[in-house]
Protein backbone atom coordinates (compact mmCIF):
# COMPACT_ATOMS: atom_id res chain seq x y z
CA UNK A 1 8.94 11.79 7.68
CA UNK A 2 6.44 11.24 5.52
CA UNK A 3 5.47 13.05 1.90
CA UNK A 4 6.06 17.15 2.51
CA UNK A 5 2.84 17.37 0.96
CA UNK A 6 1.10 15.61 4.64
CA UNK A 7 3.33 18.29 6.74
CA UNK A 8 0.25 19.49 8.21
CA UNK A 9 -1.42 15.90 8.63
CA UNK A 10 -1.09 13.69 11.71
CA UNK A 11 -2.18 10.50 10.38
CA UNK A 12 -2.45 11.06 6.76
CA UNK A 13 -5.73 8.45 5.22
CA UNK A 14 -4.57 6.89 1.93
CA UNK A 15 -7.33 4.88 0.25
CA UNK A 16 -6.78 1.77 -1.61
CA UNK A 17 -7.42 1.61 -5.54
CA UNK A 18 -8.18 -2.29 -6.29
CA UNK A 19 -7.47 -2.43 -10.39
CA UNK A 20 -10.11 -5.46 -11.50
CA UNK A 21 -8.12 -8.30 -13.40
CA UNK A 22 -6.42 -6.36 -15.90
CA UNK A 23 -5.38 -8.03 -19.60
CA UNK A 24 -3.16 -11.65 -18.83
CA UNK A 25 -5.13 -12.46 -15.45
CA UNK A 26 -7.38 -15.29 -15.78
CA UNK A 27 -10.46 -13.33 -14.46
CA UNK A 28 -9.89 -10.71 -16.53
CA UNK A 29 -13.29 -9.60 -18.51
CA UNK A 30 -11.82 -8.66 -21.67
CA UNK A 31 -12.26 -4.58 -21.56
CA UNK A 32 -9.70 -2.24 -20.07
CA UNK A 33 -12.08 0.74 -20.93
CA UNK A 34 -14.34 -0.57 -18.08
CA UNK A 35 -11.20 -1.43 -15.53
CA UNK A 36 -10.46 2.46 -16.06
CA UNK A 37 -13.64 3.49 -15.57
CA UNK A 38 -14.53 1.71 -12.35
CA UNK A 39 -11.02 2.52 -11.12
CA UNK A 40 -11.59 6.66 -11.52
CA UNK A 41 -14.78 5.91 -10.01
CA UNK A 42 -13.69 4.52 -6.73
CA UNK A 43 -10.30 7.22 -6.70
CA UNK A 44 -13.14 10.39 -6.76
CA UNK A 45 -15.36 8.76 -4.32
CA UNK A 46 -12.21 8.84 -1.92
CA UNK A 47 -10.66 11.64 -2.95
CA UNK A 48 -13.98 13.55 -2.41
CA UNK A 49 -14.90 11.69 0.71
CA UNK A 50 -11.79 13.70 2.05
CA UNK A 51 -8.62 11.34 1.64
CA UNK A 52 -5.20 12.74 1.58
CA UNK A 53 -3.65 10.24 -1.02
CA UNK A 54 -3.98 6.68 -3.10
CA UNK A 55 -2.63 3.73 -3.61
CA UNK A 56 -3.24 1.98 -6.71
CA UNK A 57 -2.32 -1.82 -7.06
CA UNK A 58 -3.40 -4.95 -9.22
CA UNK A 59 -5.60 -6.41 -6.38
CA UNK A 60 -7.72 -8.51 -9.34
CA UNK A 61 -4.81 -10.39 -10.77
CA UNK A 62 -4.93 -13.45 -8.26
CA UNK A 63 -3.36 -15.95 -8.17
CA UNK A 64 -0.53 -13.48 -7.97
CA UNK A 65 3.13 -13.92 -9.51
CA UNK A 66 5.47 -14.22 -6.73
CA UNK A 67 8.17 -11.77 -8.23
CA UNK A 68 8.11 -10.34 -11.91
CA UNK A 69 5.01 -9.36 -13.21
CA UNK A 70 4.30 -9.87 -17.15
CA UNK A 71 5.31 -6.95 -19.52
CA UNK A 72 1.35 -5.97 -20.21
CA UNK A 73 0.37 -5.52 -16.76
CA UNK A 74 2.96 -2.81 -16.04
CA UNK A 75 2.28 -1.44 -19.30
CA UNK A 76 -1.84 -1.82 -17.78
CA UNK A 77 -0.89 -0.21 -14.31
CA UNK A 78 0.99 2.35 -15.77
CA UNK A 79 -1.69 4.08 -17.99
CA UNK A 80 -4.35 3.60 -15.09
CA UNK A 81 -1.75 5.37 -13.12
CA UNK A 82 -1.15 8.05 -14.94
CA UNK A 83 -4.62 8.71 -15.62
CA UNK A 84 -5.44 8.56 -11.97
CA UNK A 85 -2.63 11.32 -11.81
CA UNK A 86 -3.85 13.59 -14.58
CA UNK A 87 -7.12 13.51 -12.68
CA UNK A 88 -6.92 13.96 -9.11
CA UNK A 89 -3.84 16.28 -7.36
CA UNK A 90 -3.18 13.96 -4.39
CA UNK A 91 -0.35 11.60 -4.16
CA UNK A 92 -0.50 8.09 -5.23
CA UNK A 93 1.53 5.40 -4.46
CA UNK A 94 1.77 2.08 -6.62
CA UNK A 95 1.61 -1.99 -5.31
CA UNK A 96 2.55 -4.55 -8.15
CA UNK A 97 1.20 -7.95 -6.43
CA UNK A 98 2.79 -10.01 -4.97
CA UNK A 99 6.21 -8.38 -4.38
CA UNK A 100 7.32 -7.01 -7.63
CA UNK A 101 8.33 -4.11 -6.16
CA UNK A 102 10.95 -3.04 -9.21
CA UNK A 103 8.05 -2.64 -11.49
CA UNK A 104 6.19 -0.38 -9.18
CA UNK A 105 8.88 1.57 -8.78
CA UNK A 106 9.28 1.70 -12.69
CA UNK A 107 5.48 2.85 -12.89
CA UNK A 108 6.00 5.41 -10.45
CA UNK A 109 8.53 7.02 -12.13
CA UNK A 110 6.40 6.79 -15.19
CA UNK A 111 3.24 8.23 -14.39
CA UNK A 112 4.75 10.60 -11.43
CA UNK A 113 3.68 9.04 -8.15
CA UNK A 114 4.92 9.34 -4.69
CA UNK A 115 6.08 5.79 -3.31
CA UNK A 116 5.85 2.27 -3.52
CA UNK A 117 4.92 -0.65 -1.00
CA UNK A 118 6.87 -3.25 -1.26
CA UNK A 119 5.40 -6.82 0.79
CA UNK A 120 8.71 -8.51 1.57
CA UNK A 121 12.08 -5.94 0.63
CA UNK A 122 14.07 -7.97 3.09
CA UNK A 123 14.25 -11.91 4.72
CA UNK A 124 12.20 -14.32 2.97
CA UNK A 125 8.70 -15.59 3.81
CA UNK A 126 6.10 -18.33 2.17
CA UNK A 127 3.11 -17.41 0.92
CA UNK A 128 0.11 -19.21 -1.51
CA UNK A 129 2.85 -17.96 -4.14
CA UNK A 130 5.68 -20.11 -2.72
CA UNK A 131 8.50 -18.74 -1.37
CA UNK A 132 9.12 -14.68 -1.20
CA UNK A 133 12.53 -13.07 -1.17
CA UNK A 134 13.34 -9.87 -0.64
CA UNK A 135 14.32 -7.43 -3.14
CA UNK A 136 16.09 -4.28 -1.87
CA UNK A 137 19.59 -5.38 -3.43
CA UNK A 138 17.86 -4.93 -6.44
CA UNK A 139 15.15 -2.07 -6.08
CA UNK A 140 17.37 0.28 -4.17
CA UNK A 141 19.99 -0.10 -7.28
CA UNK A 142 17.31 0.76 -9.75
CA UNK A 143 16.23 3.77 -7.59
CA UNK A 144 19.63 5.05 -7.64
CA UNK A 145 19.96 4.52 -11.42
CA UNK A 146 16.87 6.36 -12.43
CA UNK A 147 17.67 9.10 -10.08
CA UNK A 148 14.38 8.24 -8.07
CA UNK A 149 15.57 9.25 -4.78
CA UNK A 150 12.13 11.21 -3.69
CA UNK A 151 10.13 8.00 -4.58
CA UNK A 152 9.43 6.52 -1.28
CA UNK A 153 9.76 2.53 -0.09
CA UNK A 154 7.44 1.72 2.10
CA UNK A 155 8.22 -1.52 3.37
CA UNK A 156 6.06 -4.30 4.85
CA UNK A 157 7.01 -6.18 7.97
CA UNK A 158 5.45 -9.57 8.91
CA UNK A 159 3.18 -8.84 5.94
CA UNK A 160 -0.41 -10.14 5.80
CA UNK A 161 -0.98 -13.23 3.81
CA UNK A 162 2.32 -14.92 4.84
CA UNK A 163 4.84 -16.93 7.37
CA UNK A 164 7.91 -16.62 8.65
CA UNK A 165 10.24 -19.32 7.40
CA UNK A 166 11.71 -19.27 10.85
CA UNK A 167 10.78 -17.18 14.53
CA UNK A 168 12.69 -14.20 14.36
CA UNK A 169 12.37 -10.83 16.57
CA UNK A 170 9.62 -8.48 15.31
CA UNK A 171 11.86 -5.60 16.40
CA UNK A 172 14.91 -7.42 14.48
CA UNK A 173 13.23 -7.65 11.12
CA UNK A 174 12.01 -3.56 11.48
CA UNK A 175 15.25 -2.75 11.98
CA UNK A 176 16.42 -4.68 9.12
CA UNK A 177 13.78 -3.09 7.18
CA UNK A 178 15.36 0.55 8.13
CA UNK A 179 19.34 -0.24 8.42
CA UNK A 180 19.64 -3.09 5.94
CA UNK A 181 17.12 -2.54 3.77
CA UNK A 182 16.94 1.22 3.65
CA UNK A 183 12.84 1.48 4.10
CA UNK A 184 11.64 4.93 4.28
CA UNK A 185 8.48 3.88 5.83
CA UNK A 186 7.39 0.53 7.53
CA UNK A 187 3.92 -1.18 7.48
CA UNK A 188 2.32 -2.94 10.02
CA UNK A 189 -0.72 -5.35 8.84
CA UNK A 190 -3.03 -8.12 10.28
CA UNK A 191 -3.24 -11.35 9.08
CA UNK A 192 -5.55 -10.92 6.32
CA UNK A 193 -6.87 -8.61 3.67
CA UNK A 194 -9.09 -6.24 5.97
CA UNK A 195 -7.81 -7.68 9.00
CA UNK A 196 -7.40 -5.81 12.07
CA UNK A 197 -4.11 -5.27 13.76
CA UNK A 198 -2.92 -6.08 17.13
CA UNK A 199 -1.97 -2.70 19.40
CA UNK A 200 0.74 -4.49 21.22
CA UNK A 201 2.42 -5.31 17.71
CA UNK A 202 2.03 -1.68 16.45
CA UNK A 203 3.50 -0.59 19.32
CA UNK A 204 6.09 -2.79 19.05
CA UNK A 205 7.29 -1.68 15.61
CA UNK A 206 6.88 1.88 16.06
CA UNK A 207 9.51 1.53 18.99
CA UNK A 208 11.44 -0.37 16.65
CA UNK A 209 11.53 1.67 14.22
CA UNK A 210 13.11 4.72 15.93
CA UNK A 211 11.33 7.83 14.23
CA UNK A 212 11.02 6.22 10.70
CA UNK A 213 7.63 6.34 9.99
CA UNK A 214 5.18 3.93 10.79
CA UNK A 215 1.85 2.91 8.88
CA UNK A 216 -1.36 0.92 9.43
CA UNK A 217 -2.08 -1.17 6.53
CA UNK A 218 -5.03 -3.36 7.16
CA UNK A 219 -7.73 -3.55 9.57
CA UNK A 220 -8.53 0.53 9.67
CA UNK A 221 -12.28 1.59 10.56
CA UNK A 222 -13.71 4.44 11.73
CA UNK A 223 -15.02 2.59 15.27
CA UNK A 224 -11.32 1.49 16.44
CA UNK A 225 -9.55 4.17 15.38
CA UNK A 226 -8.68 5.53 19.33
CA UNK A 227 -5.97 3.30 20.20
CA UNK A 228 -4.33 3.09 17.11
CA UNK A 229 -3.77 6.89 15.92
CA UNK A 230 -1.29 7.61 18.25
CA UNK A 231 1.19 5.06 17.01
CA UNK A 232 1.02 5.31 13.41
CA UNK A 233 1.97 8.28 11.04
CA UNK A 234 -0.45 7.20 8.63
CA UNK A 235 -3.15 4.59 7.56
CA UNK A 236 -4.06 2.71 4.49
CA UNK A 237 -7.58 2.22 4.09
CA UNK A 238 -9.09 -0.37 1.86
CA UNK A 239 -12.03 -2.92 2.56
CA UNK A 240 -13.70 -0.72 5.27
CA UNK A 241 -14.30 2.49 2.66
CA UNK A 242 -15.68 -0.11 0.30
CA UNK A 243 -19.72 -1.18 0.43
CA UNK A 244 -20.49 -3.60 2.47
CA UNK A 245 -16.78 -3.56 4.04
CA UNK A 246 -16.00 -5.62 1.05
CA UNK A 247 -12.67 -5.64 -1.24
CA UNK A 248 -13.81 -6.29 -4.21
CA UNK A 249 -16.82 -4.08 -4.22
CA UNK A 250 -16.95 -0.32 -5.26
CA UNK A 251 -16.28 2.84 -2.96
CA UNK A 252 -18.82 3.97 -0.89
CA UNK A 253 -18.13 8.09 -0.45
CA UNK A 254 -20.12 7.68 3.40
CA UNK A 255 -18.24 5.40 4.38
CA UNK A 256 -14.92 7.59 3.16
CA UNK A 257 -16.42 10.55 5.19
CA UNK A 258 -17.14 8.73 7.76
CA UNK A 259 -13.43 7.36 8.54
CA UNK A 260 -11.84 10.93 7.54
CA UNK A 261 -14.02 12.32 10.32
CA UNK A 262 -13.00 9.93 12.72
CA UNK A 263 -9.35 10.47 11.85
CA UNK A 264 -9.99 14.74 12.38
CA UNK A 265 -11.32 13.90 15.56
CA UNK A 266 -8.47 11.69 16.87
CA UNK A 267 -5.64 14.32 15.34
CA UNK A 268 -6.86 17.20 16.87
């Protein structure tokens, strides 16, 4: 199952929290004060427009590391974190772009959140980064040494942005996800930031996946929301709660109300 917390939650919204270029990133504008600030902006337009967690990652520092992130930007995502914690009681996850998923889980311990995503925990895959490995040899040994069992792994599977390095089985890799790679929850995205996802895939994984939860992590808007609900435990909800259905522009609280609405609708 998912967090206790969404017990009483079918499909459970969690809205994305895309950090600007934060200090090291070549876009980066030269004040954190302002990166904070537009960051609690966007988390209390969602978390007032009615979503039931976050997920905070550094969505501003393309081009993106393929691995290991520098020192400064987990030291940067960690006191955004925790601020975003000491300010709104909903559980927040943390993405460290492109797939350092040990430093996410390091912030999450930090600053208290809930789980992780991780883009590629097992196989490998190329990307604009280069090649992608997986990582759960190493991140589900640091989760055992900092006694960071409740910290969730939510793992992608043919993850947006990316190609295989060879055809393989969608339902093989979920299961490898689960078995191999010890995922606590898998996510199923389209091809793109914002993309849409196809049904037949969703329902593909969630069969796969055998009653470990299953997420939506692109693509989610309030108009093609019917199809989808029943085969997902939760979504993740970025570009379409944004104005203008953009990514890199600010929260738009209608748009948030209008999508938690939709969800009600489809749960009850």
């Amino acid at each position: 199952m998912l967090l206790p917390e969404w017990s009483e939650r079918r499909s459970p919204v969690i809205g994305m929290l895309h950090a600007m270029a934060l200090p090291g990133a070549p876009t980066y504008g030269g004040d954190l004060a302002r990166v904070r600030k537009a960051l609690l902006a966007d988390a209390e337009a969602l978390v007032a427009g009615g979503v039931d967690g976050l997920m905070l990652e550094n969505f501003g520092d393309s081009p993106f590391y393929p691995d290991r992130v520098p020192a400064m930007t987990v030291a940067a995502l960690t006191a955004l974190a925790t601020e975003v914690r000491r300010c709104f009681p909903v559980p927040l996850g943390i993405n460290v772009l492109r797939n350092d998923g040990r430093s996410a889980l390091a912030v999450a311990v930090a600053c208290g959140a809930s789980f992780i995503r991780v883009n590629i925990l097992c196989g490998a895959r190329v990307a604009d980064q280069g090649l992608l490995q997986g990582i759960a040899h190493e991140l589900l040994r640091d989760r055992a040494s900092l006694q960071a069992r409740g910290i969730q792994i939510w793992a992608d599977v043919d993850v947006k942005h990316s190609a295989a390095l060879a055809a393989r089985s969608l339902r093989d890799e979920v299961r490898d996800l689960i078995e191999r790679g010890m995922a606590d929850a898998v996510i199923v995205s389209g091809a793109a930031t914002g993309s849409p996802i196809d049904l037949e895939t969703l329902r593909t994984v969630r069969d796969a996946a055998r009653g470990t939860p299953v997420l939506i992590g692109s693509g989610v808007m309030a108009e093609s929301l019917g199809p989808l609900v029943p085969f997902a435990e939760g979504l993740i909800v970025g570009s379409s709660l944004k104005r203008e259905g953009l990514a890199k522009n600010s929260v738009d609280i209608d748009r948030v109300r209008s999508l938690v609405a939709a969800v009600h609708r489809q749960s009850d």
